[in-house]
PDB file of N, CA and C in Angstrom:
ATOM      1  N   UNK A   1      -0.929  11.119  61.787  1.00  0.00           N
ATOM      2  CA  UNK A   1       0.435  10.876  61.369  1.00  0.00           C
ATOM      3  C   UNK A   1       0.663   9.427  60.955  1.00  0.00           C
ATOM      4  N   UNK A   2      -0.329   8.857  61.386  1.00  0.00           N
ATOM      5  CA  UNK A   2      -0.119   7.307  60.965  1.00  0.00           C
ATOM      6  C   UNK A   2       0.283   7.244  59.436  1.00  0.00           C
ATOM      7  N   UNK A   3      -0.686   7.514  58.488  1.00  0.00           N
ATOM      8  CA  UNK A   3      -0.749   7.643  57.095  1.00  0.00           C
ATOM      9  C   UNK A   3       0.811   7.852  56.551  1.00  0.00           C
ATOM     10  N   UNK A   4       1.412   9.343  57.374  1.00  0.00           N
ATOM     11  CA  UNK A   4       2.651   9.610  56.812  1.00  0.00           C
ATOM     12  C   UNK A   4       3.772   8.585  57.223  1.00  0.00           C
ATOM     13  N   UNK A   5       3.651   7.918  58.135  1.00  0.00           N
ATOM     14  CA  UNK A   5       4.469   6.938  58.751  1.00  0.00           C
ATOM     15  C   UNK A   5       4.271   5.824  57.973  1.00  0.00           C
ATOM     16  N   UNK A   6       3.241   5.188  57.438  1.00  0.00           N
ATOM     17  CA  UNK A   6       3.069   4.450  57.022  1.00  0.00           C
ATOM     18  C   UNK A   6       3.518   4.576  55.516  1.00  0.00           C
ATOM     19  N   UNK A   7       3.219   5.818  54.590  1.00  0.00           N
ATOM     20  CA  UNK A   7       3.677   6.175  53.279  1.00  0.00           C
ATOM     21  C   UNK A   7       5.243   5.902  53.184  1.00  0.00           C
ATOM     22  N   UNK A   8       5.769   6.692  54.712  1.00  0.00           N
ATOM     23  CA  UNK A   8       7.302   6.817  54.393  1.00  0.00           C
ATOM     24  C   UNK A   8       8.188   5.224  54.370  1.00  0.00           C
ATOM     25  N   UNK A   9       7.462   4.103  55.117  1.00  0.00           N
ATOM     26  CA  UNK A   9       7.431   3.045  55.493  1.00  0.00           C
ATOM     27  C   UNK A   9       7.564   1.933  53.954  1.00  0.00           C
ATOM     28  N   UNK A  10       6.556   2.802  53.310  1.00  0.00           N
ATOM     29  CA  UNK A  10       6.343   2.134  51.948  1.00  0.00           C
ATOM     30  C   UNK A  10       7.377   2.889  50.665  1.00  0.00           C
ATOM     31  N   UNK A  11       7.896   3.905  51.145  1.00  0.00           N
ATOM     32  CA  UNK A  11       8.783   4.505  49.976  1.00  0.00           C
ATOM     33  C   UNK A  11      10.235   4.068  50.419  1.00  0.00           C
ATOM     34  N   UNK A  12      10.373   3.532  52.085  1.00  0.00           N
ATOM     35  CA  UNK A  12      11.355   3.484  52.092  1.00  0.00           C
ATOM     36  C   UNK A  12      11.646   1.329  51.490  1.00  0.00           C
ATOM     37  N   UNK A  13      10.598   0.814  51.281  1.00  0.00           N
ATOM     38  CA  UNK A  13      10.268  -0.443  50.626  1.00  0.00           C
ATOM     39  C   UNK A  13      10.608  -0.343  49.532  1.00  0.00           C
ATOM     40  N   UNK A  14      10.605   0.598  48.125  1.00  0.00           N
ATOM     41  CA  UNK A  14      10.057   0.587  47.311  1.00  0.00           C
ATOM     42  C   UNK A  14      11.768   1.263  46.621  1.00  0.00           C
ATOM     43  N   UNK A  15      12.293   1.704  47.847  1.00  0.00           N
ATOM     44  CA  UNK A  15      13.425   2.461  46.994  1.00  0.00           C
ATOM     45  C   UNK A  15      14.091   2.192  45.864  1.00  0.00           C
ATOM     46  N   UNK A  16      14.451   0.228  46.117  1.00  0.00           N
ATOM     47  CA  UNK A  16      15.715  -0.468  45.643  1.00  0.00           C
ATOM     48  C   UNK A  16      14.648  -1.335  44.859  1.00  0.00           C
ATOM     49  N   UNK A  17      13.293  -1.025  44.635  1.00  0.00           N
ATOM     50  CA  UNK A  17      12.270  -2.302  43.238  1.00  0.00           C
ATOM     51  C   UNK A  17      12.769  -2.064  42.431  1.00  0.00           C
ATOM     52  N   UNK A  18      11.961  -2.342  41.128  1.00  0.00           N
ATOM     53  CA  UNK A  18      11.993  -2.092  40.081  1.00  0.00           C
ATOM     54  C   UNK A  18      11.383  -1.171  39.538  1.00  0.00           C
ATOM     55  N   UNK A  19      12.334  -0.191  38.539  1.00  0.00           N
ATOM     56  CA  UNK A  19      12.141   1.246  38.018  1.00  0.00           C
ATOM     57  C   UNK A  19      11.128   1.041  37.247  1.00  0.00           C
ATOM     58  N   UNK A  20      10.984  -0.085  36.784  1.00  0.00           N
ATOM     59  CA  UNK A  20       9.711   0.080  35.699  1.00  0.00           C
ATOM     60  C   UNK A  20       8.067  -0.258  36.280  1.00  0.00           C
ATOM     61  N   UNK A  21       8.105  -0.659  37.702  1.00  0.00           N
ATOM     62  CA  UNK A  21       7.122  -1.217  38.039  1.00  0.00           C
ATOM     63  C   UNK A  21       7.173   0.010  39.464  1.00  0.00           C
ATOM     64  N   UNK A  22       7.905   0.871  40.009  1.00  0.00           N
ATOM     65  CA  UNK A  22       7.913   1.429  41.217  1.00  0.00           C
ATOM     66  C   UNK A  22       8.307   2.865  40.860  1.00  0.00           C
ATOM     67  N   UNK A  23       7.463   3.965  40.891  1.00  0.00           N
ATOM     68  CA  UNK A  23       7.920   5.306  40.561  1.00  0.00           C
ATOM     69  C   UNK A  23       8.692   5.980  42.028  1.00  0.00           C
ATOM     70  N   UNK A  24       8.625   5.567  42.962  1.00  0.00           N
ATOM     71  CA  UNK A  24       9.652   5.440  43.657  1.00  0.00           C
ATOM     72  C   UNK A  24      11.224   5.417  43.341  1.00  0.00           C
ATOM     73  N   UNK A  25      10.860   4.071  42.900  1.00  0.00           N
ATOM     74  CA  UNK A  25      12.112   3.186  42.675  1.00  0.00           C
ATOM     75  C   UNK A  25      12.987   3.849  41.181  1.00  0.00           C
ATOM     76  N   UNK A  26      12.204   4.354  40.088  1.00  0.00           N
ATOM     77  CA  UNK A  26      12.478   5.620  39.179  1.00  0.00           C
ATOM     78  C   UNK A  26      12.873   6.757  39.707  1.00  0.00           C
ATOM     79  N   UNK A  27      12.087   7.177  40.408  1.00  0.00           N
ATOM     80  CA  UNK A  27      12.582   8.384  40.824  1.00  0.00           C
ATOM     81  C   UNK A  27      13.890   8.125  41.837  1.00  0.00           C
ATOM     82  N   UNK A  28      14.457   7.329  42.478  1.00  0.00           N
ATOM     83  CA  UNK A  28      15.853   7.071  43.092  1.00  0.00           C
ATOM     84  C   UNK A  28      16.878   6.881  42.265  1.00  0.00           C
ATOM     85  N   UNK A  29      16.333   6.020  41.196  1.00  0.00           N
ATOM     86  CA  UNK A  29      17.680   5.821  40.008  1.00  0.00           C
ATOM     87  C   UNK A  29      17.796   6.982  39.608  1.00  0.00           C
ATOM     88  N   UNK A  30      16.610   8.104  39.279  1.00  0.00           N
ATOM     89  CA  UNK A  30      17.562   9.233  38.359  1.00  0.00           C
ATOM     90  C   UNK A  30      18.144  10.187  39.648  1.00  0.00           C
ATOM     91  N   UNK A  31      18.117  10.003  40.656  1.00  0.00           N
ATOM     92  CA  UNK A  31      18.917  10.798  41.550  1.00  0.00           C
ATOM     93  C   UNK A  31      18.134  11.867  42.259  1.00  0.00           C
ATOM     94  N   UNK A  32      19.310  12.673  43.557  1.00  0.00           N
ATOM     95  CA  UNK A  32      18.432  13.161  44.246  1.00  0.00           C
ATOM     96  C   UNK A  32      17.818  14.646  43.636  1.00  0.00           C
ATOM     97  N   UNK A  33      18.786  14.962  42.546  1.00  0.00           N
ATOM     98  CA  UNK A  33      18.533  16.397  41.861  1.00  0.00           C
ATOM     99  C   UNK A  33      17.424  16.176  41.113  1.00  0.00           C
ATOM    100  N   UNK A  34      16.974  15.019  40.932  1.00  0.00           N
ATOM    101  CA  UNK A  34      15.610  14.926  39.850  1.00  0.00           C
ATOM    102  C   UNK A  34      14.537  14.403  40.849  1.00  0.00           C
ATOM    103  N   UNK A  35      14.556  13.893  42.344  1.00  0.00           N
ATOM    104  CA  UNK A  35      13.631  14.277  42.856  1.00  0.00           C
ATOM    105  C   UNK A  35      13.433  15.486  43.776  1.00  0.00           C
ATOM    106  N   UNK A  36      14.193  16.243  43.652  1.00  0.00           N
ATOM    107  CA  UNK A  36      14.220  17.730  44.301  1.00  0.00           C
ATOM    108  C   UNK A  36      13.345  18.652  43.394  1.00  0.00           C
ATOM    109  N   UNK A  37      14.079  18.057  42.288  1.00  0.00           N
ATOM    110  CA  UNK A  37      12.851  19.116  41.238  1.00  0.00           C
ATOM    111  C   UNK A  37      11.892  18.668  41.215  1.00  0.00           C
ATOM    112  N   UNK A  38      11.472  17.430  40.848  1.00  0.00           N
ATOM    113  CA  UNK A  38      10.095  16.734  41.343  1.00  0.00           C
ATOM    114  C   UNK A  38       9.123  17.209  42.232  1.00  0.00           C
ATOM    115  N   UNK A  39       9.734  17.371  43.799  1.00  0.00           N
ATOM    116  CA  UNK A  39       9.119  18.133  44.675  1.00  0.00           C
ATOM    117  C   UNK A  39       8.766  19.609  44.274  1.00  0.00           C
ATOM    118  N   UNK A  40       9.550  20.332  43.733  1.00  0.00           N
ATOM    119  CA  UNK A  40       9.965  21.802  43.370  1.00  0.00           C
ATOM    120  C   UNK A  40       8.555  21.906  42.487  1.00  0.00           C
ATOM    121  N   UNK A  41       8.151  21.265  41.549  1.00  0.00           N
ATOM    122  CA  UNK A  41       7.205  21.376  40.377  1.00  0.00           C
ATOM    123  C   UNK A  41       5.651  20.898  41.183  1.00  0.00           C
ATOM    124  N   UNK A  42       5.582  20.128  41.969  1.00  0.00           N
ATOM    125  CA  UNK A  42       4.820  19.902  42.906  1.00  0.00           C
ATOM    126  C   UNK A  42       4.242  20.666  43.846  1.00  0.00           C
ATOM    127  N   UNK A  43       5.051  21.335  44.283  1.00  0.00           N
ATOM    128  CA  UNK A  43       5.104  22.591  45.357  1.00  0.00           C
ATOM    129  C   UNK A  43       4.069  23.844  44.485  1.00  0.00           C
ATOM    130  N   UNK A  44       4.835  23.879  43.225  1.00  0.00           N
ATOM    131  CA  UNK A  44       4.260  25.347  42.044  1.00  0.00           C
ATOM    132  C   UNK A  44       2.775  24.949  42.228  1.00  0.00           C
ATOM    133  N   UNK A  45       2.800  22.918  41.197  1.00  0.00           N
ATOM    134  CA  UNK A  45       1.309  23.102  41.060  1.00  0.00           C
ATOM    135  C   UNK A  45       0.063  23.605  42.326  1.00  0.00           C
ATOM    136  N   UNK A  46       0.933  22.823  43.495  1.00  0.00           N
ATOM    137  CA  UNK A  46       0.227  23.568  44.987  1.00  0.00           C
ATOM    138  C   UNK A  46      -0.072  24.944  44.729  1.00  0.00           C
ATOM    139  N   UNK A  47       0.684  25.747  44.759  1.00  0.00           N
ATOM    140  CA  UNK A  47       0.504  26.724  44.719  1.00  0.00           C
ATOM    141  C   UNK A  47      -0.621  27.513  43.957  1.00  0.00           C
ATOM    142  N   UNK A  48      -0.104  27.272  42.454  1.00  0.00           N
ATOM    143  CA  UNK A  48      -1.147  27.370  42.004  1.00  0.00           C
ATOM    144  C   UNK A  48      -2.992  26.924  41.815  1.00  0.00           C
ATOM    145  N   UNK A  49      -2.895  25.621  42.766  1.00  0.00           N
ATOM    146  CA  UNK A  49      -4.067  25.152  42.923  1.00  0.00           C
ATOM    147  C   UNK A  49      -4.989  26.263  43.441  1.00  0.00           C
ATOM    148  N   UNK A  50      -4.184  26.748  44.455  1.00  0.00           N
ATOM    149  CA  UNK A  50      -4.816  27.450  45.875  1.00  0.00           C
ATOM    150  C   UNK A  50      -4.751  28.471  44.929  1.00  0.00           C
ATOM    151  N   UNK A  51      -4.420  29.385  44.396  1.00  0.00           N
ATOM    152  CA  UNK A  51      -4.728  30.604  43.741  1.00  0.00           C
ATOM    153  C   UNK A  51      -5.638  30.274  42.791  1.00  0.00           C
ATOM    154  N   UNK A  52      -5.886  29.601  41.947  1.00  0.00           N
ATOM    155  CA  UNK A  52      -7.059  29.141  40.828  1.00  0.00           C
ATOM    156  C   UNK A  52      -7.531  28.003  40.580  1.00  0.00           C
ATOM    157  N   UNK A  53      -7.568  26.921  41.330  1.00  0.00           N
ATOM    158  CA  UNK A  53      -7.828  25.667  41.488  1.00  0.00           C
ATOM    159  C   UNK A  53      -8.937  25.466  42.037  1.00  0.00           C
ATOM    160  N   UNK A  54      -9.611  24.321  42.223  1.00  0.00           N
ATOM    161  CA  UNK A  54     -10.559  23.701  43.103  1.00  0.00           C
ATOM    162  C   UNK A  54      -9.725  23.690  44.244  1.00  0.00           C
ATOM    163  N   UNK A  55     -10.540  23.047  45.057  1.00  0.00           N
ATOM    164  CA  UNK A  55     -10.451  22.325  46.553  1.00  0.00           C
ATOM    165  C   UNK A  55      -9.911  21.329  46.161  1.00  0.00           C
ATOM    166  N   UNK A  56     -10.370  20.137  45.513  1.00  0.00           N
ATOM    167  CA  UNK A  56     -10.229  19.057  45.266  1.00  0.00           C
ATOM    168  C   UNK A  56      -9.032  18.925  44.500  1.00  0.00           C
ATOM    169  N   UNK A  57      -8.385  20.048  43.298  1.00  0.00           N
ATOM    170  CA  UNK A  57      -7.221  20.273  42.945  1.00  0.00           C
ATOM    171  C   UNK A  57      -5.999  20.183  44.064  1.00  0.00           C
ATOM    172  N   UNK A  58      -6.463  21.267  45.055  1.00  0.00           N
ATOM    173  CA  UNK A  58      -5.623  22.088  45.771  1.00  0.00           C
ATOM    174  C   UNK A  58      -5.335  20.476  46.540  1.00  0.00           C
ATOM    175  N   UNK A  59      -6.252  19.691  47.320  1.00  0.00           N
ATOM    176  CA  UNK A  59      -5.562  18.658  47.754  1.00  0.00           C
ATOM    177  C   UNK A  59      -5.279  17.836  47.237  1.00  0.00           C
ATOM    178  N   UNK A  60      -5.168  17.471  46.012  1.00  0.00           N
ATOM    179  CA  UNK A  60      -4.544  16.333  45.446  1.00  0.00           C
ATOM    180  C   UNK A  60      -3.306  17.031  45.483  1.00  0.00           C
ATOM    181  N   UNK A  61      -2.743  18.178  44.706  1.00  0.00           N
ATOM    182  CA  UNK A  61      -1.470  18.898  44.896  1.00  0.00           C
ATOM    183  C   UNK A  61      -0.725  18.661  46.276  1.00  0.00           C
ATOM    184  N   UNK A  62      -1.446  19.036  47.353  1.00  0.00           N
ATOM    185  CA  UNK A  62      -0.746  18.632  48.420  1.00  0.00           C
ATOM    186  C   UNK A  62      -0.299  17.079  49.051  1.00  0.00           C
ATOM    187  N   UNK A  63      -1.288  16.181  48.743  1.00  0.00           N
ATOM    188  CA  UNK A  63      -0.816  15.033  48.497  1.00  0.00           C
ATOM    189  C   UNK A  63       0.556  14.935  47.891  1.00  0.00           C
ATOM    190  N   UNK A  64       0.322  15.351  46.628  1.00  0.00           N
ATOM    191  CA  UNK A  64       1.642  14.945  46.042  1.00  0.00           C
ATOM    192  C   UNK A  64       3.214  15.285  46.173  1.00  0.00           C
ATOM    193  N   UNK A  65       2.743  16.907  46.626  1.00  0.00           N
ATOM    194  CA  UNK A  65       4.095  17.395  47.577  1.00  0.00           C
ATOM    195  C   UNK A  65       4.403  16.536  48.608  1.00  0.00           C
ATOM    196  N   UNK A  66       3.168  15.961  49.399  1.00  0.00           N
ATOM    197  CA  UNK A  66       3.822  15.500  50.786  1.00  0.00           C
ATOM    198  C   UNK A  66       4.521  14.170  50.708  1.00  0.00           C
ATOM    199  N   UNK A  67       4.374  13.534  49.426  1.00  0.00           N
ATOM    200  CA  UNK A  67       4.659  12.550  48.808  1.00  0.00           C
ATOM    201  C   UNK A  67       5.754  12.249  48.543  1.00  0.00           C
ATOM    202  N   UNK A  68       6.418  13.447  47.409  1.00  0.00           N
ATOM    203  CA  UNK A  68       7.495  13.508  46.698  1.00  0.00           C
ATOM    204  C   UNK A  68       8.873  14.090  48.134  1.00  0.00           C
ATOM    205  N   UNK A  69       8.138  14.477  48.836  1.00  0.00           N
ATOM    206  CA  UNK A  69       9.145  15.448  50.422  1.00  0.00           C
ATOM    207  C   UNK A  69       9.343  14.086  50.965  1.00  0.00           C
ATOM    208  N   UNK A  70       8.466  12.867  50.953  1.00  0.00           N
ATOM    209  CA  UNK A  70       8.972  11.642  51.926  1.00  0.00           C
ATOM    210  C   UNK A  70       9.514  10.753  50.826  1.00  0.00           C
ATOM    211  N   UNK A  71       9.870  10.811  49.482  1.00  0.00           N
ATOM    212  CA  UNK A  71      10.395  10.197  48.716  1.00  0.00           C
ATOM    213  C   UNK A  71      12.331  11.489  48.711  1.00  0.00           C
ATOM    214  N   UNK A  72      12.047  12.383  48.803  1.00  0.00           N
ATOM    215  CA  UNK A  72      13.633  13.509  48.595  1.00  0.00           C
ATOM    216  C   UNK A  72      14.021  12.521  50.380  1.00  0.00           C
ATOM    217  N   UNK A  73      13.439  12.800  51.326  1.00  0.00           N
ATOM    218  CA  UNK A  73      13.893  12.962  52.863  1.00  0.00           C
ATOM    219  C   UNK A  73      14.549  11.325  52.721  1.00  0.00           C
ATOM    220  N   UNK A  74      13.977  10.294  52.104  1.00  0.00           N
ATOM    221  CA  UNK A  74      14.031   8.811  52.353  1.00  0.00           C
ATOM    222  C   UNK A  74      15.610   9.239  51.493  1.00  0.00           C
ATOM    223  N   UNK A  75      15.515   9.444  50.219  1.00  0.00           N
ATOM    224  CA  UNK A  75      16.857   9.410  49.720  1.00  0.00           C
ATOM    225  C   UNK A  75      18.121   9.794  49.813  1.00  0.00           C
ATOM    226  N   UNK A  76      17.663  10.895  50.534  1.00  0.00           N
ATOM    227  CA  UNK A  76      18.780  11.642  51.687  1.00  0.00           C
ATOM    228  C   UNK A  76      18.872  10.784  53.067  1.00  0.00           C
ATOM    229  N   UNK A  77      18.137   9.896  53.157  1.00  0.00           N
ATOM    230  CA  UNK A  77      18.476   9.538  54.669  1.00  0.00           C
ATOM    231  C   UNK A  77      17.626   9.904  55.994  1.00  0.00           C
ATOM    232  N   UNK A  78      16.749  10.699  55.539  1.00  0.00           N
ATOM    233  CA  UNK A  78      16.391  11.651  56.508  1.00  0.00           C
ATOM    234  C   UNK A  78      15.305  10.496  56.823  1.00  0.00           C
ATOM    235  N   UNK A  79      14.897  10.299  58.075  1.00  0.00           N
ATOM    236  CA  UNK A  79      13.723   9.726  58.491  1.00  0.00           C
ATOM    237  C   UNK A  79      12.915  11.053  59.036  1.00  0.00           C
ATOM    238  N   UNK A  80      11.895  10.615  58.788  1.00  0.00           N
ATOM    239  CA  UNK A  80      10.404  11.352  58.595  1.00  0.00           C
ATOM    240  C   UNK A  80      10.438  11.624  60.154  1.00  0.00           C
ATOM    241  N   UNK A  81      10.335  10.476  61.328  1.00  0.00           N
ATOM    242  CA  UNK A  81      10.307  10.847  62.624  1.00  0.00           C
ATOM    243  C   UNK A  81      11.623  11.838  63.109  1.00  0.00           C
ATOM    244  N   UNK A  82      12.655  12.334  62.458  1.00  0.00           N
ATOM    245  CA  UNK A  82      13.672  13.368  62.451  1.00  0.00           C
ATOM    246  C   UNK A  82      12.783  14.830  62.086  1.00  0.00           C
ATOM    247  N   UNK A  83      12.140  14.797  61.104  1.00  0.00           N
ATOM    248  CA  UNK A  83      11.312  16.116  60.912  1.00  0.00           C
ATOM    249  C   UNK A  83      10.219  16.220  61.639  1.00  0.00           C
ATOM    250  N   UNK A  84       9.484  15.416  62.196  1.00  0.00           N
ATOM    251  CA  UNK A  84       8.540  15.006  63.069  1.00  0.00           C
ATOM    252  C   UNK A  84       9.281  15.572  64.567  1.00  0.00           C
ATOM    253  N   UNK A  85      10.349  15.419  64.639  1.00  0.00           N
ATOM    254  CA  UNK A  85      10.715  16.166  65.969  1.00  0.00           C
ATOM    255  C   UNK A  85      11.100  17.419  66.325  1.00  0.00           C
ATOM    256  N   UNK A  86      11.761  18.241  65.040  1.00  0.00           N
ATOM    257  CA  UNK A  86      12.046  19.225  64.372  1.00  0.00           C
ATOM    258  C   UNK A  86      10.636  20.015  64.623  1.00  0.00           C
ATOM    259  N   UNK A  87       9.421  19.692  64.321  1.00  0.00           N
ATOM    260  CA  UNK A  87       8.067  20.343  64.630  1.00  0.00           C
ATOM    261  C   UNK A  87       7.704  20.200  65.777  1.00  0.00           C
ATOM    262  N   UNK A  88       8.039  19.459  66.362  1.00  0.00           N
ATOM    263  CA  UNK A  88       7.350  19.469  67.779  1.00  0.00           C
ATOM    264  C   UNK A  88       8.408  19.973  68.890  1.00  0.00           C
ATOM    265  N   UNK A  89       9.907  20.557  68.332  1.00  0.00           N
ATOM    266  CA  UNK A  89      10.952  20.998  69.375  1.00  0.00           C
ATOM    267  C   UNK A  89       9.893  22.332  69.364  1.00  0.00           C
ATOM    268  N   UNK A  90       9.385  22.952  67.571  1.00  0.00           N
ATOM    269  CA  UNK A  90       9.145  24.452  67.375  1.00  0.00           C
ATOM    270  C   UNK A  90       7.554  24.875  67.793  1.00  0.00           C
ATOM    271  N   UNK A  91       6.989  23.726  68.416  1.00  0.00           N
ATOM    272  CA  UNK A  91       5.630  23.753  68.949  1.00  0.00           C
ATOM    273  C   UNK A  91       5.645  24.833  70.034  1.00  0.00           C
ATOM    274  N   UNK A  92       4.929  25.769  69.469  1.00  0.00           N
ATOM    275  CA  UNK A  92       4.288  26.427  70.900  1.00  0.00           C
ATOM    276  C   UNK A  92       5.160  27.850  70.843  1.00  0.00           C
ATOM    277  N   UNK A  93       5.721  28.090  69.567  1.00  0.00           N
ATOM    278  CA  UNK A  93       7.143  29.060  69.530  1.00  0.00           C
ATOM    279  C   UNK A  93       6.519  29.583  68.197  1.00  0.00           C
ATOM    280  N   UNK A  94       6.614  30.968  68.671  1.00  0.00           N
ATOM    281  CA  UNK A  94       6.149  31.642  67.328  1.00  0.00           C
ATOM    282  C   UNK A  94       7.257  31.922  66.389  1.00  0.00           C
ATOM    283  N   UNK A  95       6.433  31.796  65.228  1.00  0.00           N
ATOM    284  CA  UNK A  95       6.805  31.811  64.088  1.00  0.00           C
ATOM    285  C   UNK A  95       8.124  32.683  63.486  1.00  0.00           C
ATOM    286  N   UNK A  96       7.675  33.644  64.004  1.00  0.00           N
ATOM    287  CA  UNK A  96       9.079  35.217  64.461  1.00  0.00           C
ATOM    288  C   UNK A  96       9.686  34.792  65.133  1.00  0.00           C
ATOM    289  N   UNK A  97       9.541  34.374  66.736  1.00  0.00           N
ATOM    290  CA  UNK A  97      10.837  33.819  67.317  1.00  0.00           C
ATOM    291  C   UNK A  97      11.903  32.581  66.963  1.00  0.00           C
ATOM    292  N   UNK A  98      10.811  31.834  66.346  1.00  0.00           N
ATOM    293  CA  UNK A  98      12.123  30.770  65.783  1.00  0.00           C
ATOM    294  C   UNK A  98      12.547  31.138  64.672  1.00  0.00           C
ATOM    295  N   UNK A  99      12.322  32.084  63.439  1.00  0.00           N
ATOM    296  CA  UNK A  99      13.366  32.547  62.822  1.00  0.00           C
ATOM    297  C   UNK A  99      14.149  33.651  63.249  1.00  0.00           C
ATOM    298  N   UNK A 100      14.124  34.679  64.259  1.00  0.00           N
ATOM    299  CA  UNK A 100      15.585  35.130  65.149  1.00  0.00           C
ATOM    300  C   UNK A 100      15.982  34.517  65.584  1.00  0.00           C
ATOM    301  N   UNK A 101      15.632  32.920  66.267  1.00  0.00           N
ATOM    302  CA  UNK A 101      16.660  31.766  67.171  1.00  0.00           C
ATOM    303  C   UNK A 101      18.130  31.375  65.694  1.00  0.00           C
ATOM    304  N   UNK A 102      17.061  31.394  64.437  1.00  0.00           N
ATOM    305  CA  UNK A 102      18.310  30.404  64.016  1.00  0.00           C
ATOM    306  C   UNK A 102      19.809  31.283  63.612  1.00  0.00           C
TER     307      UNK A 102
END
């Protein structure tokens, strides 16, 4: 988890740079609906990696989802250790039971 702590650490640096030098910092100026889709198109190529992709596809794709999810969460506010706790309340709880809890 270090890595993701540390990424989110650096996007949350990078928010208020400069758009032309920080794709971060681009992707905040055009707003949160254009990095939602961002993520959204990210997510597909995932997807599709894993159905016809390499390995090496399939994880760069996921990289980039996990990327663009700590660039949407930073712009919303959300700190990363908030979803980080969110997984570890649902640790140990199957999958079926926590969707009848909600």
């Amino acid at each position: 988890m270090d890595t993701l702590t540390r990424l989110a650490a650096t996007i949350a640096a990078r928010r208020n740079a400069d758009p032309e030098t920080s794709w971060v910092a681009k992707l905040n100026q055009r707003g949160v609906p254009v990095i939602a889709r961002k993520l959204g198109e990210e997510a597909i190529e995932t997807v599709v990696a894993a159905l016809s992709g390499s390995r090496k596809e399939l994880v760069g794709e996921a990289a980039d989802v996990l990327f663009h999810l700590l660039v949407l969460l930073d712009a919303k506010g959300v700190p990363l250790d908030e979803v980080l706790a969110e997984l570890d309340r649902r640790e140990g709880t199957s999958g079926i039971a926590e969707k009848a809890a909600r």
